[in-house]
C-alpha atoms as a PDB file:
ATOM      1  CA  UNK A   1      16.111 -21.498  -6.666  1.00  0.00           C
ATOM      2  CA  UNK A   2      17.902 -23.111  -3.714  1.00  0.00           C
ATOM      3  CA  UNK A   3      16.555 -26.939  -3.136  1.00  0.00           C
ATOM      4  CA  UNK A   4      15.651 -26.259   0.313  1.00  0.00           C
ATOM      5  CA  UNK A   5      15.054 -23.373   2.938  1.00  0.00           C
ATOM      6  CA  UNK A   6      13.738 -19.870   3.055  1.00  0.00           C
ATOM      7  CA  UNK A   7      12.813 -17.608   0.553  1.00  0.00           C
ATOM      8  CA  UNK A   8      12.131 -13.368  -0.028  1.00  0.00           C
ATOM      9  CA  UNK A   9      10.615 -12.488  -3.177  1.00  0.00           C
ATOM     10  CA  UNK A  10      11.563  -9.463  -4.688  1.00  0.00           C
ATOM     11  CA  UNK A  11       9.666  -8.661  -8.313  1.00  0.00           C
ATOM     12  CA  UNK A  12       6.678  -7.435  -9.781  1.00  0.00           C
ATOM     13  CA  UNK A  13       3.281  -7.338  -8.027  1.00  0.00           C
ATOM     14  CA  UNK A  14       1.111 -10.508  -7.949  1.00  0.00           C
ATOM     15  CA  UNK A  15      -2.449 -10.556  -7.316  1.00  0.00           C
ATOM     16  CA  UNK A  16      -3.252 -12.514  -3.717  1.00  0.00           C
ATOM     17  CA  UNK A  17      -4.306 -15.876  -5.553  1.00  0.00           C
ATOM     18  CA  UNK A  18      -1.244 -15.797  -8.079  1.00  0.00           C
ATOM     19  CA  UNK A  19       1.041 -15.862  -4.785  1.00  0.00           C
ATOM     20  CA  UNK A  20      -0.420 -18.578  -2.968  1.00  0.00           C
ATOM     21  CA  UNK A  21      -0.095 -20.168  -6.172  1.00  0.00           C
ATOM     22  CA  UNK A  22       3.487 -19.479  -6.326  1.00  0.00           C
ATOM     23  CA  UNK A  23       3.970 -20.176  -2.222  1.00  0.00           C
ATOM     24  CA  UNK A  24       2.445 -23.693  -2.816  1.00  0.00           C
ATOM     25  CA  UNK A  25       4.742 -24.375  -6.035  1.00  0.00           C
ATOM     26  CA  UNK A  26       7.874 -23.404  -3.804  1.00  0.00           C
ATOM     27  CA  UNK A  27       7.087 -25.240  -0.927  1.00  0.00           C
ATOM     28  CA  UNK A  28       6.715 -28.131  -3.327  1.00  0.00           C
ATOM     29  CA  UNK A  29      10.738 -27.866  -4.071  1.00  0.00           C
ATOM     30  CA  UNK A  30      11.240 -27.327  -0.734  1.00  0.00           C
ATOM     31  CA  UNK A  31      11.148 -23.566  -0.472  1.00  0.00           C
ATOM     32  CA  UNK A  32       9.054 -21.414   1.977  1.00  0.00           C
ATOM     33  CA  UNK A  33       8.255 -18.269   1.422  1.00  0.00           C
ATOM     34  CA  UNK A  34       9.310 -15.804   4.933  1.00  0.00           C
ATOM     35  CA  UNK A  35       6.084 -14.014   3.862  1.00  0.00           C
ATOM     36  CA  UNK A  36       3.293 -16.486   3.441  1.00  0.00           C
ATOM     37  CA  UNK A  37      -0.012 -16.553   1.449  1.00  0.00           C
ATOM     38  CA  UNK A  38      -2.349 -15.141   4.044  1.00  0.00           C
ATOM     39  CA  UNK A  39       0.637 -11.915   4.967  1.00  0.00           C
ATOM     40  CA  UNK A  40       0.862 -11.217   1.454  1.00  0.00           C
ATOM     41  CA  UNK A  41      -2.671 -10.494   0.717  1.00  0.00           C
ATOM     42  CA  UNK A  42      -2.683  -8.174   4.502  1.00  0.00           C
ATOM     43  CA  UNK A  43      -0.183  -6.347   3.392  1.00  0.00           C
ATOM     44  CA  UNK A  44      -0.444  -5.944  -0.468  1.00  0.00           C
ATOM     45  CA  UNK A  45      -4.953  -5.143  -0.106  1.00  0.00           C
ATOM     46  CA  UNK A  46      -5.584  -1.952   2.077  1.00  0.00           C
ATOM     47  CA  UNK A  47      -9.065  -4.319   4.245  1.00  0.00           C
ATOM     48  CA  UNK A  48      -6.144  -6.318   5.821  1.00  0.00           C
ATOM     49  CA  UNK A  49      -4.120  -3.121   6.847  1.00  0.00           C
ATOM     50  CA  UNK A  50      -6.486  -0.819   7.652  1.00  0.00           C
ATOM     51  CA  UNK A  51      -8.242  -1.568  10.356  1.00  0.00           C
ATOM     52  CA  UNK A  52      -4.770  -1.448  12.319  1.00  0.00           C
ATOM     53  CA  UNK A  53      -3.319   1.394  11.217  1.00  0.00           C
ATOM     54  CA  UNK A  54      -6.968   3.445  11.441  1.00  0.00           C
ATOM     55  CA  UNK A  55      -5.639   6.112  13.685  1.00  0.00           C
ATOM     56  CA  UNK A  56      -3.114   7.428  10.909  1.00  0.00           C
ATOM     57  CA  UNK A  57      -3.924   7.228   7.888  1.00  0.00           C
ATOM     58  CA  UNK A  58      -6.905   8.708   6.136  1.00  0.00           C
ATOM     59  CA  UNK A  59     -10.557   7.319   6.609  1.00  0.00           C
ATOM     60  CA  UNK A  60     -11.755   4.901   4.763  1.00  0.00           C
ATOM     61  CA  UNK A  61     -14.605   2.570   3.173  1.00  0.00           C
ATOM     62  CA  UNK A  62     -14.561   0.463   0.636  1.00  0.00           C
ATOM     63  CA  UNK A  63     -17.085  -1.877  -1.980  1.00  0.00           C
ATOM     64  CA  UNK A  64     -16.823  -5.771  -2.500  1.00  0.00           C
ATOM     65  CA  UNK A  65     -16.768  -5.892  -6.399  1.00  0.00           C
ATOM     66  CA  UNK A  66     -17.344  -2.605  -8.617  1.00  0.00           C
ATOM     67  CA  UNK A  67     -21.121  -2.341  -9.229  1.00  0.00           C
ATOM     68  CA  UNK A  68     -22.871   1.279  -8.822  1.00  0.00           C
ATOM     69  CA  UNK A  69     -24.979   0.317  -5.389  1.00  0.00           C
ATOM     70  CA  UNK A  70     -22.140  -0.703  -3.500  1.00  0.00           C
ATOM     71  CA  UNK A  71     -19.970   2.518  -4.754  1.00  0.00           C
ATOM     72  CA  UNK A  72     -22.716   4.346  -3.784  1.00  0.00           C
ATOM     73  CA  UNK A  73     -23.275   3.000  -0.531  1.00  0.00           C
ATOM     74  CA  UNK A  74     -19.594   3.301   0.574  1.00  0.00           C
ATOM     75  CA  UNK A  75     -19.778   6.311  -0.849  1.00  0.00           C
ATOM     76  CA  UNK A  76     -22.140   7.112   1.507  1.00  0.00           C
ATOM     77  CA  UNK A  77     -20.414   6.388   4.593  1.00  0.00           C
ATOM     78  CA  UNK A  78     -17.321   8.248   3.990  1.00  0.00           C
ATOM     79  CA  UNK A  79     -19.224  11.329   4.291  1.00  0.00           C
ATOM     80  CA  UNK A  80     -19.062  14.400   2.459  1.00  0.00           C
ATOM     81  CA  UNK A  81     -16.423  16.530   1.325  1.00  0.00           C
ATOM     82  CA  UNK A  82     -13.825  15.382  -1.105  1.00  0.00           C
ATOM     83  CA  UNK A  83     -11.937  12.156  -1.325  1.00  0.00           C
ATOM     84  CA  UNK A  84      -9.327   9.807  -2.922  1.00  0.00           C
ATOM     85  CA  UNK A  85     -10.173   6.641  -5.156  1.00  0.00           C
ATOM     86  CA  UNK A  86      -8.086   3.296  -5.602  1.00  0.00           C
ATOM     87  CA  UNK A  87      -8.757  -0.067  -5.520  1.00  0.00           C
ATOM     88  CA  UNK A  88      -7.332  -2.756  -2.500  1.00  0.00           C
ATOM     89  CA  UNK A  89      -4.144  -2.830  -4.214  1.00  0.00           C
ATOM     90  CA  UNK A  90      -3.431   0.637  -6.155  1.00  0.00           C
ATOM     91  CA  UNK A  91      -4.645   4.085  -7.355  1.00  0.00           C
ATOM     92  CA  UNK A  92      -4.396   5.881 -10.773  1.00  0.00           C
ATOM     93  CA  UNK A  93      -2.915   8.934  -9.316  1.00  0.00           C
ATOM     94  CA  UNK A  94      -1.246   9.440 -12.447  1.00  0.00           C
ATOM     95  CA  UNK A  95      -4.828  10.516 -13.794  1.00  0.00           C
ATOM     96  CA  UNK A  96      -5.686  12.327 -10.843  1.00  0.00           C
ATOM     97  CA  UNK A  97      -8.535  14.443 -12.165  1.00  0.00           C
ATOM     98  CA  UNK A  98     -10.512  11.891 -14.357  1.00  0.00           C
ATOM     99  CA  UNK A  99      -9.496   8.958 -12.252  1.00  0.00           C
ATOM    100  CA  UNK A 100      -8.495   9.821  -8.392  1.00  0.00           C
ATOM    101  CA  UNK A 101      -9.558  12.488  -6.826  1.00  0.00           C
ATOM    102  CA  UNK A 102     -13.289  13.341  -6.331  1.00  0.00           C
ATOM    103  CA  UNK A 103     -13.643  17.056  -5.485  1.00  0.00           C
ATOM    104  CA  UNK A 104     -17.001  16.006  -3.132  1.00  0.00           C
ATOM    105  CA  UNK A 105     -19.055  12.779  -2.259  1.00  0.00           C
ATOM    106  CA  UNK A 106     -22.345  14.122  -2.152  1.00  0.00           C
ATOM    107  CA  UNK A 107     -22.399  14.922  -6.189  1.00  0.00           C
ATOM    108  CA  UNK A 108     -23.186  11.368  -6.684  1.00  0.00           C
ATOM    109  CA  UNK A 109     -22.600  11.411 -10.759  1.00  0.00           C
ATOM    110  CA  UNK A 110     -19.759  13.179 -10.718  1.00  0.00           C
ATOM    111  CA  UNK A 111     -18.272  10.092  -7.919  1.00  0.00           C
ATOM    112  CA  UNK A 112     -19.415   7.407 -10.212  1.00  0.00           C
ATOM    113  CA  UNK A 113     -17.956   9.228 -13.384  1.00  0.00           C
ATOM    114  CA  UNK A 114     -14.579   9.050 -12.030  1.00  0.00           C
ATOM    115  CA  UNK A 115     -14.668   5.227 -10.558  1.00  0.00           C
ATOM    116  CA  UNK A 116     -16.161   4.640 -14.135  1.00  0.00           C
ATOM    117  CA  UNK A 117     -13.165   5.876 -15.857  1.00  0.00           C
ATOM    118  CA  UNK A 118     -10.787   4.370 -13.018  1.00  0.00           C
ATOM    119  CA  UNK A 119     -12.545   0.962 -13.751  1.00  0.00           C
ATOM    120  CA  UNK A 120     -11.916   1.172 -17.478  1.00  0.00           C
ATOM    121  CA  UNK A 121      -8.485   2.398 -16.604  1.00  0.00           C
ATOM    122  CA  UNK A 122      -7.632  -0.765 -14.113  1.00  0.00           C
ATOM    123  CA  UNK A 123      -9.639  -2.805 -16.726  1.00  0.00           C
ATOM    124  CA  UNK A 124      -8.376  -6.515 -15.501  1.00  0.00           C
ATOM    125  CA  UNK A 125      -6.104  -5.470 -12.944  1.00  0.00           C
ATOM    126  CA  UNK A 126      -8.651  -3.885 -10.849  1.00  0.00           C
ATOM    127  CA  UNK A 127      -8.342  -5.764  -7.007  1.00  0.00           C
ATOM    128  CA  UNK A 128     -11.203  -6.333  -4.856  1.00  0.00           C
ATOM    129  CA  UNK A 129     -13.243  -3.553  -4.900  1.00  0.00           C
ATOM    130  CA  UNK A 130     -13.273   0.556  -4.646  1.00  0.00           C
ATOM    131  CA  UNK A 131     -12.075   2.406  -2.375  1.00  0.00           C
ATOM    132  CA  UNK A 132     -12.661   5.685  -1.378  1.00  0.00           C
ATOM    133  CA  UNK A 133     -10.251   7.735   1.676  1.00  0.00           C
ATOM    134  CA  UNK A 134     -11.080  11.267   2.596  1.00  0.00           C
ATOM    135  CA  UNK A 135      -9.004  13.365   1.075  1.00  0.00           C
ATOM    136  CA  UNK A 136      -5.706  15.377   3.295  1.00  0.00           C
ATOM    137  CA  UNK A 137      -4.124  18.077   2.797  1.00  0.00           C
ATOM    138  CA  UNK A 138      -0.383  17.081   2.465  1.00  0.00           C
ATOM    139  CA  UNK A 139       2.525  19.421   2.519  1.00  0.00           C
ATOM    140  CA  UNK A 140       4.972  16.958   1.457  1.00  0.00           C
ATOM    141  CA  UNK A 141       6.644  14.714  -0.699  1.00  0.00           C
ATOM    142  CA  UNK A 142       6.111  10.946   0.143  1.00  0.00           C
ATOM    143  CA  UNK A 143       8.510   8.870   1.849  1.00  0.00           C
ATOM    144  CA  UNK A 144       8.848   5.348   1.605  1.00  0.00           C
ATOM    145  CA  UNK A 145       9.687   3.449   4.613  1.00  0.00           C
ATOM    146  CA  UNK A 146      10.899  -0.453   4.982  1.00  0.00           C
ATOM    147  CA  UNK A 147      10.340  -2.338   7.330  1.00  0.00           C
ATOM    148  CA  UNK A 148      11.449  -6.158   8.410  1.00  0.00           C
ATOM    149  CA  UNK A 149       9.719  -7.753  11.356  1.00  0.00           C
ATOM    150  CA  UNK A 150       7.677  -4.534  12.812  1.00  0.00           C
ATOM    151  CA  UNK A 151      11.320  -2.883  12.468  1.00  0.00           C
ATOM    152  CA  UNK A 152      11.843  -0.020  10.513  1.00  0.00           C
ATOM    153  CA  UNK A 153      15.251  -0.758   8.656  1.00  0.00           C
ATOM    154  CA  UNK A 154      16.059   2.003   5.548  1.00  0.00           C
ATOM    155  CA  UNK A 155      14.215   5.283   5.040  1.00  0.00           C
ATOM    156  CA  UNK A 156      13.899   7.118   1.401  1.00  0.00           C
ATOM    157  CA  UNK A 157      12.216   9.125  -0.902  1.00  0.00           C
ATOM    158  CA  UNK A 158       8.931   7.582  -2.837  1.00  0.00           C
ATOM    159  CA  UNK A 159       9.589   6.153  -6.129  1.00  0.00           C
ATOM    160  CA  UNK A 160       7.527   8.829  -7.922  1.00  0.00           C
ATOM    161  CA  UNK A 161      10.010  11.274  -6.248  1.00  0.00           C
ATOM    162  CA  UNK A 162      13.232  10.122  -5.939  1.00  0.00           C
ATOM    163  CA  UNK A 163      15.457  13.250  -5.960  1.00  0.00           C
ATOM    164  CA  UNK A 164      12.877  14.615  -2.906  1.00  0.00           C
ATOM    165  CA  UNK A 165      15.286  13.164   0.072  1.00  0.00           C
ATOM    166  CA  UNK A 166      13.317  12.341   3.080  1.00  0.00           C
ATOM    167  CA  UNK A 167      13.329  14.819   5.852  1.00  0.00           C
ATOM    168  CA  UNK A 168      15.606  14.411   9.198  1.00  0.00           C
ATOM    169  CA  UNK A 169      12.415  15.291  11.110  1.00  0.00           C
ATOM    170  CA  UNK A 170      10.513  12.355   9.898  1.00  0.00           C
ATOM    171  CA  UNK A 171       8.608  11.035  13.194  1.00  0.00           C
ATOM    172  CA  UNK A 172       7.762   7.376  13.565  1.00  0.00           C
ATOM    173  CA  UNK A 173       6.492   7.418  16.998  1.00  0.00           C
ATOM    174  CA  UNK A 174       3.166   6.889  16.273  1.00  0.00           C
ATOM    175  CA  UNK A 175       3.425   4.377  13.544  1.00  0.00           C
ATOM    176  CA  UNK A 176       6.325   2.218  15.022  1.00  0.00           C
ATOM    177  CA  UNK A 177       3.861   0.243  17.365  1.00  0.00           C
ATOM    178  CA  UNK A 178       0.952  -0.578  14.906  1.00  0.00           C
ATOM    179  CA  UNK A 179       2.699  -1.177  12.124  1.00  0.00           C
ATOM    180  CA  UNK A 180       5.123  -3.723  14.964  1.00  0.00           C
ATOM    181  CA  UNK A 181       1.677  -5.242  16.001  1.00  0.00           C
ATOM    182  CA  UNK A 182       0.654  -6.715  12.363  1.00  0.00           C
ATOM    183  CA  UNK A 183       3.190  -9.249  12.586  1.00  0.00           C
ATOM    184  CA  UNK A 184       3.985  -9.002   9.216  1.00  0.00           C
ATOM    185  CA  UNK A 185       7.788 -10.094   7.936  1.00  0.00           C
ATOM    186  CA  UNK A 186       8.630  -7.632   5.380  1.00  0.00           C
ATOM    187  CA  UNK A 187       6.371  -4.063   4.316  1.00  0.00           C
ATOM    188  CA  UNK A 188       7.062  -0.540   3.142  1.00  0.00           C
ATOM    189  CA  UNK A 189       4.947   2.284   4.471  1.00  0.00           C
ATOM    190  CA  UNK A 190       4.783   5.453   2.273  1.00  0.00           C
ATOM    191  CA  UNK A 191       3.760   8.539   4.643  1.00  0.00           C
ATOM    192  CA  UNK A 192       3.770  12.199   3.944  1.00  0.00           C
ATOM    193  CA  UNK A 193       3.165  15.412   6.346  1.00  0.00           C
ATOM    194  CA  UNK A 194      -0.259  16.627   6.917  1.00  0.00           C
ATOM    195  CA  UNK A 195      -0.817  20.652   7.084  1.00  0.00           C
ATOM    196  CA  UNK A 196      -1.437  20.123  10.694  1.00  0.00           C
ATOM    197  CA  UNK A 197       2.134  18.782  11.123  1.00  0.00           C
ATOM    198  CA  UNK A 198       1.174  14.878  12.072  1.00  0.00           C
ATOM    199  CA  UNK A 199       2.390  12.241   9.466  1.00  0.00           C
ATOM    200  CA  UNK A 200       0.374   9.812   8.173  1.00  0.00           C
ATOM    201  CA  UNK A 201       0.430   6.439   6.121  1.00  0.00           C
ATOM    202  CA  UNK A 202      -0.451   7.638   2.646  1.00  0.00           C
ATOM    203  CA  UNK A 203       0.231   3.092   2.161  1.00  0.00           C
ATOM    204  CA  UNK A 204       1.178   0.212   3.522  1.00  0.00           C
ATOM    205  CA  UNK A 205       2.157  -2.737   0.897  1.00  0.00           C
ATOM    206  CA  UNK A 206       4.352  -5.904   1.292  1.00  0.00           C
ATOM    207  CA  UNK A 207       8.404  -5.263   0.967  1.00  0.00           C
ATOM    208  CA  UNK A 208       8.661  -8.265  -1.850  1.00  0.00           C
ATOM    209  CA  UNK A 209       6.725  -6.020  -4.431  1.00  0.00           C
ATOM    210  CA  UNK A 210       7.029  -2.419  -3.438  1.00  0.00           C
ATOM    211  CA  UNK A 211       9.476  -0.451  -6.072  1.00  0.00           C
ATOM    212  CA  UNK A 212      12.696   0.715  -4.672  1.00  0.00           C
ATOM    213  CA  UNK A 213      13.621   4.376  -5.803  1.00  0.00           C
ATOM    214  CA  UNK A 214      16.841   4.914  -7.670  1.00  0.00           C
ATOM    215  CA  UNK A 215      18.492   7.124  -4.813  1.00  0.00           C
ATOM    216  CA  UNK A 216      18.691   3.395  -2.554  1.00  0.00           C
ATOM    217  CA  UNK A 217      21.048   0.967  -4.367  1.00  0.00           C
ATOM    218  CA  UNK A 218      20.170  -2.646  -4.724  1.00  0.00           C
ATOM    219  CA  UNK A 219      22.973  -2.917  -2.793  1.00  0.00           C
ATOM    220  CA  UNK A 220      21.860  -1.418   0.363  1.00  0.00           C
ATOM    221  CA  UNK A 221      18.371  -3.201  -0.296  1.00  0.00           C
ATOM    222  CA  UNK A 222      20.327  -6.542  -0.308  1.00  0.00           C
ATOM    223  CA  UNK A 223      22.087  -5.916   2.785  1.00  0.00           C
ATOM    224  CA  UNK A 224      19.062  -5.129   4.763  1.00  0.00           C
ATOM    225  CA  UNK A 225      17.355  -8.462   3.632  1.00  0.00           C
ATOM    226  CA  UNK A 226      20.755 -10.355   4.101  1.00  0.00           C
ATOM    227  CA  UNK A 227      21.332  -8.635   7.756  1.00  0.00           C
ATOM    228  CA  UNK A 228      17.712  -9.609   8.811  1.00  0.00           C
ATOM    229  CA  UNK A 229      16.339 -12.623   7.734  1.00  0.00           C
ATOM    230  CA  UNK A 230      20.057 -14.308   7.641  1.00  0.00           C
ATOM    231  CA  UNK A 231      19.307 -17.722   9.401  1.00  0.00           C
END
């Protein structure tokens, strides 16, 4: 680490506590963080995005901790129909059938079987609480955007689908301006096409600890953060 100045993190995922812990531990050599404690958390737990980005991404509620009543009771104002389950920081999309997706709300054992088995799944990593986001019907691959101080910077494929190149049509009117107005230093924003045609944020999560797909080189991910946050 340098003795003094200002600092990007780029490695795994911490949980909102571990990297105020780490922010606090820099700034004791000296070092501060160009995304502090209180960013971090906005960007990295859907609650502190959400509200903000509402009009394009996929309704939402969510549960402080993981017991049955509150599950049930965001459960509850989501709606019916079917819908997606994750946690404030990630899903288990990977185990999309026992773990993810919840074919409709208003089978109320059937809901809790699958944030059972995505609770055992999570086991200690779990963040926050549930969530649950009405489910879309998307006709594309996702692509993950970066952005550096409301700026989108580099455009690629998702992680998961890194040979899926983005397409040239990709429009950002709509997102540009919300995702400007959270003020946050570094994010990525994963969005994917609708069957309507309008794109929406599938994610938003901070730039430090969102995984870079093969297809970008750390090379072009270096210049970015070199070009913008030089000085």
């Amino acid at each position: 680490m340098p003795a003094s100045g200002d600092a990007v993190y780029r490695g795994w995922m911490l949980r909102g506590e571990q990297y105020a812990a780490f922010a606090l531990a820099l700034a004791a050599r000296g070092v501060t963080l160009r995304t502090d404690a209180d960013q971090y958390q906005r960007a990295h737990e859907l609650p502190g995005w959400y509200d903000p980005l509402e009009a394009v991404t996929p309704r939402s509620t969510w549960t402080v901790g993981d017991e049955r009543a509150a599950f049930d009771q965001a459960r509850g104002g989501l709606g019916s129909g079917p819908a997606v389950l994750r946690d404030y920081a990630k899903s288990m999309k990977h185990y999309w059938h026992e773990a993810a997706f919840i074919p409709e709300l208003d089978d109320a054992d059937a809901a809790w079987a699958v944030a059972n088995r995505f609770r055992q799944l999570r086991d200690d990593d779990m963040v926050g609480g549930f969530v649950l986001r009405a489910f879309e019907d998307f006709t594309s691959s996702e692509v993950r955007t970066w952005w550096v101080d409301g700026v989108c910077r580099l455009i690629g494929p998702h992680p998961d689908t890194p040979g899926d190149p983005p397409p040239a049509e990709l429009d950002l009117a709509a997102v540009q301006p919300l995702v400007a107005a959270l003020g946050l230093p570094f994010v990525t924003v994963d969005l994917a096409l609708r069957a309507d045609g309008a794109w929406r944020v599938v994610e938003l999560g901070d730039g430090q600890v969102s995984d870079r797909p093969v297809t970008i080189t750390p090379e072009a991910m270096i210049a970015m953060l070199r070009k913008d946050f030089a000085g």
